[in-house]
C-alpha atoms as a PDB file:
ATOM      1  CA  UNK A   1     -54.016   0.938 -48.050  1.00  0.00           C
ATOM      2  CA  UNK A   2     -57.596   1.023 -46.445  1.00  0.00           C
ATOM      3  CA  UNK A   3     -60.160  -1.462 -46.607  1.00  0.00           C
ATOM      4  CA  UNK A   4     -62.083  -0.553 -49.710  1.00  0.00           C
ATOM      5  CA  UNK A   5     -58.600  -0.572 -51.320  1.00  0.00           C
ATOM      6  CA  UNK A   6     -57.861  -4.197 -49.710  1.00  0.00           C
ATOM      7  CA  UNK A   7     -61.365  -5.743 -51.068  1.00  0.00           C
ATOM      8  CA  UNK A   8     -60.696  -4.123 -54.967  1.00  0.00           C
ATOM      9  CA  UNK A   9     -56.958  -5.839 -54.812  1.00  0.00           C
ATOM     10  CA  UNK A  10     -58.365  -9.265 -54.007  1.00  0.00           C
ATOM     11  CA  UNK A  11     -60.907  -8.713 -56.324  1.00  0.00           C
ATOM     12  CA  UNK A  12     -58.469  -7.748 -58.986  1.00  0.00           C
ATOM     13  CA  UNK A  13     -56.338 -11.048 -58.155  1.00  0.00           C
ATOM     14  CA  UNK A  14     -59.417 -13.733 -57.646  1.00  0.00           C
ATOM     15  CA  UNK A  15     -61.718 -13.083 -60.866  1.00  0.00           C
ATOM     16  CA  UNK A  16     -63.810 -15.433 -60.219  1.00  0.00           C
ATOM     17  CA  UNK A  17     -65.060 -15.207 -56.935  1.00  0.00           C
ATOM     18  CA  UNK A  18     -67.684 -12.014 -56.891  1.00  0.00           C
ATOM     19  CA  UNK A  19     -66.942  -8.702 -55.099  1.00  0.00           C
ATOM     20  CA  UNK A  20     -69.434  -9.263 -52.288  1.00  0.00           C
ATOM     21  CA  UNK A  21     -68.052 -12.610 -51.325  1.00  0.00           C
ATOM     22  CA  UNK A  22     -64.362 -11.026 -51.356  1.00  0.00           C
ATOM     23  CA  UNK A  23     -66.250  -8.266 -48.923  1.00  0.00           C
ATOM     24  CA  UNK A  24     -67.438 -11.229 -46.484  1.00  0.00           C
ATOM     25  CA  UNK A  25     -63.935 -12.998 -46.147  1.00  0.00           C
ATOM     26  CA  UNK A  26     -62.599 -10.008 -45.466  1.00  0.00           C
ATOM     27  CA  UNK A  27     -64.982  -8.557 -43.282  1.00  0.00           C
ATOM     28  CA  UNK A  28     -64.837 -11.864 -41.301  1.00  0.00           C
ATOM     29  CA  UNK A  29     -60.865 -12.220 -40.920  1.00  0.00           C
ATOM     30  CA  UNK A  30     -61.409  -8.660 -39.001  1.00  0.00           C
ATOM     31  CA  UNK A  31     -63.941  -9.780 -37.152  1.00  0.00           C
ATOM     32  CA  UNK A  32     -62.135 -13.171 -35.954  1.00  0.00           C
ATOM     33  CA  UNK A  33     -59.193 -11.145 -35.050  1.00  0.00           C
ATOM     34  CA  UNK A  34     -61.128  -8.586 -33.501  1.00  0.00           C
ATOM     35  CA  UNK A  35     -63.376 -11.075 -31.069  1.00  0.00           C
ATOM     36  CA  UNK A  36     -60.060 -13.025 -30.159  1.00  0.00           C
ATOM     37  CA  UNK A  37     -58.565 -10.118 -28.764  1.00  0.00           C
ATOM     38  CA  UNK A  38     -61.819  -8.909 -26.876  1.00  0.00           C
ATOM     39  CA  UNK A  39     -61.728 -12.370 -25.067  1.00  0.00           C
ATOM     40  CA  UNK A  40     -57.422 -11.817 -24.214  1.00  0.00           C
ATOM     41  CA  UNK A  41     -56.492 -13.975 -26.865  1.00  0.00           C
ATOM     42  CA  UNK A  42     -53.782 -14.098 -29.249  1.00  0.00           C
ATOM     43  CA  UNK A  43     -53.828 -13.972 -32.693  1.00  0.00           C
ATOM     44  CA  UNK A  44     -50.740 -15.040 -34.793  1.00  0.00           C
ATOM     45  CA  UNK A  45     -49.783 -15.329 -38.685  1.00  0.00           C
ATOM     46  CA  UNK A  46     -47.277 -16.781 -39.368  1.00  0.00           C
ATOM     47  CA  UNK A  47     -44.645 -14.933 -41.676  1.00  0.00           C
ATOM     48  CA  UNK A  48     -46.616 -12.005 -41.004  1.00  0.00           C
ATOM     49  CA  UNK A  49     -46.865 -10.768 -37.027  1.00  0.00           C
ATOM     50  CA  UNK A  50     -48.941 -11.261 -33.979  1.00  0.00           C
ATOM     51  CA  UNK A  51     -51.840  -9.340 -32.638  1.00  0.00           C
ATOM     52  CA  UNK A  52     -51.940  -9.303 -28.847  1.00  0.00           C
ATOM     53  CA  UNK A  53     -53.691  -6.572 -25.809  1.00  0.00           C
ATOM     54  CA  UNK A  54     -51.394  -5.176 -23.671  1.00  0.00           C
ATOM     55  CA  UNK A  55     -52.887  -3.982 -19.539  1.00  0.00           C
ATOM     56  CA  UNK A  56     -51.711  -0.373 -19.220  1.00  0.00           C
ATOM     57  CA  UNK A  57     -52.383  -0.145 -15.292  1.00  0.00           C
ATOM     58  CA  UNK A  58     -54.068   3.401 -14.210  1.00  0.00           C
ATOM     59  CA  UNK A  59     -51.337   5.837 -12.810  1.00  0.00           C
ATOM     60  CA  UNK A  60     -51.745   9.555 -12.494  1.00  0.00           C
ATOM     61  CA  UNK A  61     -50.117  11.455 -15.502  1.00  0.00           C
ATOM     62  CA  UNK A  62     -49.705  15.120 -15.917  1.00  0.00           C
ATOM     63  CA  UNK A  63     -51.813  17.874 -18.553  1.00  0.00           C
ATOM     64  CA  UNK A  64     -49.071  18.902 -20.366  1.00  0.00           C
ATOM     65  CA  UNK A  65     -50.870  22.300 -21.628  1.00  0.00           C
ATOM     66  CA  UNK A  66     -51.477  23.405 -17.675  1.00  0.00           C
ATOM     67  CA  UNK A  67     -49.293  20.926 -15.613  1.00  0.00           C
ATOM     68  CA  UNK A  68     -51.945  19.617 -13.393  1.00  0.00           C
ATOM     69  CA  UNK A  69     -52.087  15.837 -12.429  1.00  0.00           C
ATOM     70  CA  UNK A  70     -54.733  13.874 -13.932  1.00  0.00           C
ATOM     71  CA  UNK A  71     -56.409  10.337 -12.888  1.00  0.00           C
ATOM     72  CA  UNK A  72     -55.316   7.797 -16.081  1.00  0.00           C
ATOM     73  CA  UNK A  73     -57.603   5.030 -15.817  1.00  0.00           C
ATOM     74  CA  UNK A  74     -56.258   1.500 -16.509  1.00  0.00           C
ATOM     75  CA  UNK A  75     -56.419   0.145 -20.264  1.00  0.00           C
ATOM     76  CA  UNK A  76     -56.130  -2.506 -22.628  1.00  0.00           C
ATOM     77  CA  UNK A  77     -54.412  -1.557 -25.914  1.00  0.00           C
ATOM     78  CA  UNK A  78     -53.925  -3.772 -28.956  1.00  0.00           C
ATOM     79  CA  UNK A  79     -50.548  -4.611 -29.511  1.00  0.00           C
ATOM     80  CA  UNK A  80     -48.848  -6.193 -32.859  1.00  0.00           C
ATOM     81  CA  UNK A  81     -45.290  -7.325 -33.366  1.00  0.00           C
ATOM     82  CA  UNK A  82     -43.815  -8.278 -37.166  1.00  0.00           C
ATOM     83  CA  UNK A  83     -42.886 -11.587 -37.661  1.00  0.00           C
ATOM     84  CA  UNK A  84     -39.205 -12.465 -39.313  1.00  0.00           C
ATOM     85  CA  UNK A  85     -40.477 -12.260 -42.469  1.00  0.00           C
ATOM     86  CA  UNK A  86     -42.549  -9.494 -43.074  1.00  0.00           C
ATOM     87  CA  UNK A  87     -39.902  -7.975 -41.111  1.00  0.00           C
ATOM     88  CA  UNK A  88     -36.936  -9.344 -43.472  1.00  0.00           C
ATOM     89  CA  UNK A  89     -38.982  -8.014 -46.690  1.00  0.00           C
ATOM     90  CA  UNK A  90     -38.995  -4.545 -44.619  1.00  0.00           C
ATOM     91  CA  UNK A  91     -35.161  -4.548 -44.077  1.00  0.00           C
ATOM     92  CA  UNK A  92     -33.307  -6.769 -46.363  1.00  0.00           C
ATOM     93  CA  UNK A  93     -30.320  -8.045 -44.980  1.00  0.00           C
ATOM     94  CA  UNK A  94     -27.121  -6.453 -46.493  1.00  0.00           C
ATOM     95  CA  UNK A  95     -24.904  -8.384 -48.912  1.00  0.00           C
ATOM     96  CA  UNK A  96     -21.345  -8.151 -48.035  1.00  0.00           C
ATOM     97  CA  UNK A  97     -18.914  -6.159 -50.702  1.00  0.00           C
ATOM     98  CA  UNK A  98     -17.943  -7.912 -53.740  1.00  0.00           C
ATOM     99  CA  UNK A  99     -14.306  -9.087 -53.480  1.00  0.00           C
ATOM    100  CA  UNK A 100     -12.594  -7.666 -56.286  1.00  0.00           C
ATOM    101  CA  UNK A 101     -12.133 -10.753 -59.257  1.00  0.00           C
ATOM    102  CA  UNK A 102      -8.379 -11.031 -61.035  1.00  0.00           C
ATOM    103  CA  UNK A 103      -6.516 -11.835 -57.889  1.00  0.00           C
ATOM    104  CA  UNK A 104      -3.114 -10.094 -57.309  1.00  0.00           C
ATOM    105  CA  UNK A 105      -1.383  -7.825 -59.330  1.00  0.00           C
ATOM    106  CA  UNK A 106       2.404  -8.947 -60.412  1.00  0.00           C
ATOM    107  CA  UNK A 107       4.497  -6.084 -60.154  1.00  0.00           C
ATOM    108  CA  UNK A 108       8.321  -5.915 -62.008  1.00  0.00           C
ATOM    109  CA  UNK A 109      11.245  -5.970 -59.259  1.00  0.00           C
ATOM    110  CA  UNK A 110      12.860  -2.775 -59.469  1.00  0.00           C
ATOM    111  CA  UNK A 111      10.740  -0.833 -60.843  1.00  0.00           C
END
């Protein structure tokens, strides 16, 4: 799903609140998230996941196409992690086998 695809499905689901104020909210939820994680901050929804930056330190890493070594300079990468939920939706726990129902059979002596 990409944005444009986002703003129609909220659209769809909240008739009456007009398409350009559906574009706003939305617009300023990414922009929230996006300025917390500028600053180092952490963003987290519950049910949903977190939103963190990770440091990736520089190092010296290697061009795979000609094998020479190469400066990497250091980095900050967004990060997100599910939460249990979205997670649980995802991968729904398995139910165990169904016991089979009558009990035990009786069988004849003897036979």
């Amino acid at each position: 799903m990409i944005k444009s695809e986002l703003i129609e499905k909220l659209s769809e689901g909240n008739p009456h609140l007009m398409q350009r104020d559906v574009v706003k909210v939305v617009n300023v939820i990414f922009e929230e998230i996006t300025g917390a994680l500028t600053r180092g901050d952490r963003v987290e929804l519950r049910g949903f996941g977190a939103f963190s930056v990770k440091h990736r330190p520089a190092r010296t890493g290697r061009n795979p196409r000609t094998g020479d070594q190469v400066d990497v300079t250091e980095k900050f990468v967004p990060y997100f992690k599910t939460g249990k939920e979205l997670r649980l939706r995802l991968n729904p726990p398995e139910l165990p086998p169904e016991k089979p129902k009558g009990g035990r059979k009786k069988t004849a002596k003897g036979s």
